[in-house]
C-alpha atoms as a PDB file:
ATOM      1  CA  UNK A   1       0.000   0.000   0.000  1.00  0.00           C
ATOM      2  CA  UNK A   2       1.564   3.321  -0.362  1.00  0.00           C
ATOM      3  CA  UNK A   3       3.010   5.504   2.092  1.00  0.00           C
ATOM      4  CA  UNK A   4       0.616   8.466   1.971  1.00  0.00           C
ATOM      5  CA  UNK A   5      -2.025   9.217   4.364  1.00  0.00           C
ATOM      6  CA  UNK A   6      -5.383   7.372   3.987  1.00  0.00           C
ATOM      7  CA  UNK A   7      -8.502   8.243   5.728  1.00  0.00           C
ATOM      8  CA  UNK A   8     -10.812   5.895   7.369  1.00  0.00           C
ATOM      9  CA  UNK A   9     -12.994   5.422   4.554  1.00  0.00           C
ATOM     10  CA  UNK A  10     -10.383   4.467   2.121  1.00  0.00           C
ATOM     11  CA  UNK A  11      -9.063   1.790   5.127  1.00  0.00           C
ATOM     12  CA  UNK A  12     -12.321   0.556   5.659  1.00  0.00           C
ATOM     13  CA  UNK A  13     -13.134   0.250   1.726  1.00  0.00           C
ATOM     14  CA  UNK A  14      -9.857  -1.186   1.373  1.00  0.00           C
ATOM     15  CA  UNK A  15     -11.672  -4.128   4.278  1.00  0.00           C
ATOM     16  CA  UNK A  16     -14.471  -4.595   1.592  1.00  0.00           C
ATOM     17  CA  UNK A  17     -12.118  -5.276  -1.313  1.00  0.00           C
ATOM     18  CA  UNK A  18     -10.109  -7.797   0.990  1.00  0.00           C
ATOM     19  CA  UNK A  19     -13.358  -9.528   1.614  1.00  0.00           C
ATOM     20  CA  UNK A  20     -14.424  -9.464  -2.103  1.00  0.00           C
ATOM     21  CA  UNK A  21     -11.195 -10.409  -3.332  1.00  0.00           C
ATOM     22  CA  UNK A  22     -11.311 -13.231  -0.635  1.00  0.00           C
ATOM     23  CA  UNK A  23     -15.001 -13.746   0.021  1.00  0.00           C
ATOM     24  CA  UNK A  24     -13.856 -16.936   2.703  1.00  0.00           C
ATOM     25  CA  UNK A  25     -11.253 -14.728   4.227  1.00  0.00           C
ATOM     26  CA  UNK A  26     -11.982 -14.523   8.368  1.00  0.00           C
ATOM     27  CA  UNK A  27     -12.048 -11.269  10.019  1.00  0.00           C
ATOM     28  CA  UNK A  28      -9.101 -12.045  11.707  1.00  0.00           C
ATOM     29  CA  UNK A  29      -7.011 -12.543   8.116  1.00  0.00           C
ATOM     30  CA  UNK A  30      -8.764  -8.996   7.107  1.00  0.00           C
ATOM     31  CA  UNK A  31      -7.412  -7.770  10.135  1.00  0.00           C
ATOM     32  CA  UNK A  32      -3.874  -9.021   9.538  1.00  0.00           C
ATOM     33  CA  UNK A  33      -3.592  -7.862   6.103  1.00  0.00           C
ATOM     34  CA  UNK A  34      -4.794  -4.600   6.628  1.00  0.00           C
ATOM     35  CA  UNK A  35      -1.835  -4.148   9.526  1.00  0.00           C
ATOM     36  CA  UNK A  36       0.375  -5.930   7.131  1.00  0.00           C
ATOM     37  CA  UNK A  37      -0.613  -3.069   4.784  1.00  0.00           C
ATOM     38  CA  UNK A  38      -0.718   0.290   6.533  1.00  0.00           C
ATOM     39  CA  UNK A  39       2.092  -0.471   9.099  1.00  0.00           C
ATOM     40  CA  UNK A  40       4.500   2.845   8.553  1.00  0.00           C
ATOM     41  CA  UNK A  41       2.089   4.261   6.657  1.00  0.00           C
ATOM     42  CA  UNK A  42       0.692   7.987   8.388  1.00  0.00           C
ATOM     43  CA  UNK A  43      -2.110   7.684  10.436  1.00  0.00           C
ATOM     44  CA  UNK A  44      -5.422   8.832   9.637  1.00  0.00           C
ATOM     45  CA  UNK A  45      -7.055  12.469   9.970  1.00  0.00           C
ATOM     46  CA  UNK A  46      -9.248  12.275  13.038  1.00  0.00           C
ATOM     47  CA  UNK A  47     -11.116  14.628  11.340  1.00  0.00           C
ATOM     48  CA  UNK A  48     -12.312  12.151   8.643  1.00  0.00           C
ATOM     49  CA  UNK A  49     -13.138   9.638  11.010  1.00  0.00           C
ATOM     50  CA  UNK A  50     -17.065   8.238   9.188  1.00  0.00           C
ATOM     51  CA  UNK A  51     -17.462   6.059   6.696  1.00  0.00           C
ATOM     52  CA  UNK A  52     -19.934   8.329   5.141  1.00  0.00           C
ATOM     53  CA  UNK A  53     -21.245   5.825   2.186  1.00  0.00           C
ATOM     54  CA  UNK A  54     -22.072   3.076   5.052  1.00  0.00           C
ATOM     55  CA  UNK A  55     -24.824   5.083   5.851  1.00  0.00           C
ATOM     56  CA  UNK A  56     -26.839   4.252   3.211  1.00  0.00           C
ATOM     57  CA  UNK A  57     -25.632   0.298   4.253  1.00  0.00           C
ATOM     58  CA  UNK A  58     -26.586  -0.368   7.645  1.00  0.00           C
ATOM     59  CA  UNK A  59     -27.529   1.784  10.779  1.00  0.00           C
ATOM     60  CA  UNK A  60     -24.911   3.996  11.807  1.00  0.00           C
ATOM     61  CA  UNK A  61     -25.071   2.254  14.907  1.00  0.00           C
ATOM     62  CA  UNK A  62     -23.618  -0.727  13.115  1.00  0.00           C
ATOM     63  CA  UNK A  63     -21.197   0.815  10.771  1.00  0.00           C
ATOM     64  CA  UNK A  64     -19.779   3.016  13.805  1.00  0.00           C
ATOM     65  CA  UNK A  65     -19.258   0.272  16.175  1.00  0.00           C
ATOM     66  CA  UNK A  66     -15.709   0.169  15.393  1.00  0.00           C
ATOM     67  CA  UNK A  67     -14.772   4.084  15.357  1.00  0.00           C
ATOM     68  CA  UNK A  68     -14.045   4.099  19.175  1.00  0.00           C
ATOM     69  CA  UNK A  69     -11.267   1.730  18.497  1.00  0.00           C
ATOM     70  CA  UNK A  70     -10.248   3.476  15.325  1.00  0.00           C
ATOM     71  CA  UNK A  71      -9.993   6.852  16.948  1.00  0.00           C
ATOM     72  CA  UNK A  72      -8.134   5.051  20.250  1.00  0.00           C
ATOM     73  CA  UNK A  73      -5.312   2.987  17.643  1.00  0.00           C
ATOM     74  CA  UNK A  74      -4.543   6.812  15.592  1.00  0.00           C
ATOM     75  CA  UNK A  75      -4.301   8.723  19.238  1.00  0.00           C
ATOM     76  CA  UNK A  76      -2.061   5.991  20.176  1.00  0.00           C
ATOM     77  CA  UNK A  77      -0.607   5.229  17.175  1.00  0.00           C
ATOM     78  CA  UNK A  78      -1.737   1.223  17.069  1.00  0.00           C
ATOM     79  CA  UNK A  79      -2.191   0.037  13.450  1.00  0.00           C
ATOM     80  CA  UNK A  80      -3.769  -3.142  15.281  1.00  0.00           C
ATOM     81  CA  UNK A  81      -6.197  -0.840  16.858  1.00  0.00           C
ATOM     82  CA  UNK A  82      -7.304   0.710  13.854  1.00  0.00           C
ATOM     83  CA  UNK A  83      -7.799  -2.579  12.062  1.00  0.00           C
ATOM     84  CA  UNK A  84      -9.460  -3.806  14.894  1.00  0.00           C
ATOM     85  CA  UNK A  85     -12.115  -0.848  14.652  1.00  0.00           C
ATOM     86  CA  UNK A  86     -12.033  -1.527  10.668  1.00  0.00           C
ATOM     87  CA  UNK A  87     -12.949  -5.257  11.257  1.00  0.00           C
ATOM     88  CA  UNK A  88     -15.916  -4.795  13.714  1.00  0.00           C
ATOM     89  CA  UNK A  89     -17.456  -2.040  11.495  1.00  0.00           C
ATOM     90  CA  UNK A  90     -17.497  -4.397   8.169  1.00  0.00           C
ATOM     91  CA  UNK A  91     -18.621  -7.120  10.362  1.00  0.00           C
ATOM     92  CA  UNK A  92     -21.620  -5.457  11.917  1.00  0.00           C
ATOM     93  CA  UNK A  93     -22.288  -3.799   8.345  1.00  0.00           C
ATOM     94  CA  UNK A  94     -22.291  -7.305   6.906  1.00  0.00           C
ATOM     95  CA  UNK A  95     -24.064  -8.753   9.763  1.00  0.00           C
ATOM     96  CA  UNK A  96     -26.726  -5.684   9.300  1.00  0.00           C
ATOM     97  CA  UNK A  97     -27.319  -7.337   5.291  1.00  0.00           C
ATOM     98  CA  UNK A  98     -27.545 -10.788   6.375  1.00  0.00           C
ATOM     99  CA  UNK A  99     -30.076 -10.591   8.885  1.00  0.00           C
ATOM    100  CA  UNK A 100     -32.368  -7.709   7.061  1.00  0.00           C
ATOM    101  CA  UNK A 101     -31.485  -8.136   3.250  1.00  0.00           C
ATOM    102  CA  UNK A 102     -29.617  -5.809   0.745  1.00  0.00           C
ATOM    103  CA  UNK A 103     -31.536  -2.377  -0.462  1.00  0.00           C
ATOM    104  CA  UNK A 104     -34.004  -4.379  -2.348  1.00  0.00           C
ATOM    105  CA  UNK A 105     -34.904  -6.803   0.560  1.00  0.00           C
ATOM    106  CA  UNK A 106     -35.714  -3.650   3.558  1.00  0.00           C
ATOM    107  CA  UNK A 107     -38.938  -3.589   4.827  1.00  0.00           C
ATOM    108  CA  UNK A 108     -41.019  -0.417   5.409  1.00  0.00           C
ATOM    109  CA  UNK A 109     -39.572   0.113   8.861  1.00  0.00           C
ATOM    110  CA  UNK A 110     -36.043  -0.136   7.713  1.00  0.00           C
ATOM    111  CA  UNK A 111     -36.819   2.538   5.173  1.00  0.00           C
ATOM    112  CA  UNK A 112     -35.049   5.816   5.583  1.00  0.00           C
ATOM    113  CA  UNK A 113     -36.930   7.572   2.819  1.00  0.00           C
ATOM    114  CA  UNK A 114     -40.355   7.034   4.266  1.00  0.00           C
ATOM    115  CA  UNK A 115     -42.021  10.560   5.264  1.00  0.00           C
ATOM    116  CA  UNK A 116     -39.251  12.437   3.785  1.00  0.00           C
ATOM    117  CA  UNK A 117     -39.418  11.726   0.230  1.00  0.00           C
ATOM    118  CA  UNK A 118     -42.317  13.692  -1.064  1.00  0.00           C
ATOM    119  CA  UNK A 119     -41.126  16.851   0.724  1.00  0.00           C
ATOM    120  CA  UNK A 120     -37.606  15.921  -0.837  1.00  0.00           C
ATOM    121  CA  UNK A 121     -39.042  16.247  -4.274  1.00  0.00           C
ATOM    122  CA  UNK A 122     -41.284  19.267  -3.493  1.00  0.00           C
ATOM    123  CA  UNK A 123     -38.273  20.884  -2.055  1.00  0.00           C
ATOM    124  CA  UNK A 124     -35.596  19.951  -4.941  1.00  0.00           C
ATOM    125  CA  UNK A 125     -38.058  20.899  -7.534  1.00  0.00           C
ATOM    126  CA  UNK A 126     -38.766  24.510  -5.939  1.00  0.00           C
ATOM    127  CA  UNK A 127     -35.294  25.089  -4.914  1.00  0.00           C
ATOM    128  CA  UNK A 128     -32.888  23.476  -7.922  1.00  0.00           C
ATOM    129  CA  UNK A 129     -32.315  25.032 -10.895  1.00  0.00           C
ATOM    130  CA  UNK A 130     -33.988  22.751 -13.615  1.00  0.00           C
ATOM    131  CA  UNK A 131     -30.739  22.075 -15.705  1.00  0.00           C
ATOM    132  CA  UNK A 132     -29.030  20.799 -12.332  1.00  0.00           C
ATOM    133  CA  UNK A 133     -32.050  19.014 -11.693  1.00  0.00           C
ATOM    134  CA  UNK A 134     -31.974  17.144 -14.651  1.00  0.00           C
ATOM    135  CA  UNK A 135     -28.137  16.624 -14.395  1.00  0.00           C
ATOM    136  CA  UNK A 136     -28.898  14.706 -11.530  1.00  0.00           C
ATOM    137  CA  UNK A 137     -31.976  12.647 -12.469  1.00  0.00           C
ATOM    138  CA  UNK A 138     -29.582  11.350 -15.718  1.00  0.00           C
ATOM    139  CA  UNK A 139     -26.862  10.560 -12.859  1.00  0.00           C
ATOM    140  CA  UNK A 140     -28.960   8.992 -11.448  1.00  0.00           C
ATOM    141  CA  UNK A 141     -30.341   6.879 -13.823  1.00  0.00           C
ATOM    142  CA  UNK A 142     -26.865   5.144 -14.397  1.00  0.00           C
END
């Protein structure tokens, strides 16, 4: 891995390719490689400490569990902290799917859009320029 600095995110996405490149790897051998990796390398910003896309994921109680220990291995400087914090966020994430289903499979409850998406609309309609508005609809149709 190179030697510059690498936020959270990147360590924790870095986690998800291990497991996808390795889909039988244990949490432990995640763990292990990612220390193998990042050992010399600068510590994270504390200032970038979420993993802002896991949001959408899992409950940030789940995808947070592990920050504690992140922010405790950079303010000690503990690589094996860090990845420890890394590993228990992917595994509550994954956890999180396997019990309640990918974005297709969430029930009503589990819903974060419920309630808020018709004023969403009203309010990006009144408030967005139209050629930004359709920017983003074509975005987000790919």
């Amino acid at each position: 891995m190179s030697k510059e600095q690498q936020t959270v995110a990147d360590i924790f996405r870095r986690a998800q390719a291990i497991r996808r490149e390795n889909p039988q790897a244990s949490y432990k051998d995640i763990k292990a490689q990612i220390v193998k990796e990042y050992t010399g390398s600068p510590f994270p910003p504390v200032d970038k400490l979420a993993i802002p896309e896991q949001d959408a994921r899992a409950p940030e109680e789940d995808w947070s569990a592990g920050l504690s220990l992140v922010l405790r291995g950079i303010q000690q400087g503990d690589w094996k902290e860090i990845a420890d914090g890394i590993v228990l966020s992917l595994e509550q994430t994954e956890n999180y799917e396997r019990a309640r289903g990918g974005d297709s499979k969430r029930d009503q409850w589990h819903d974060r859009t419920v309630g808020i998406e018709e004023p969403l609309k009203k309010g990006i309609g009144k408030w967005m320029p139209p050629e930004l508005l359709s920017l983003a609809e074509r975005k987000a149709k790919k």
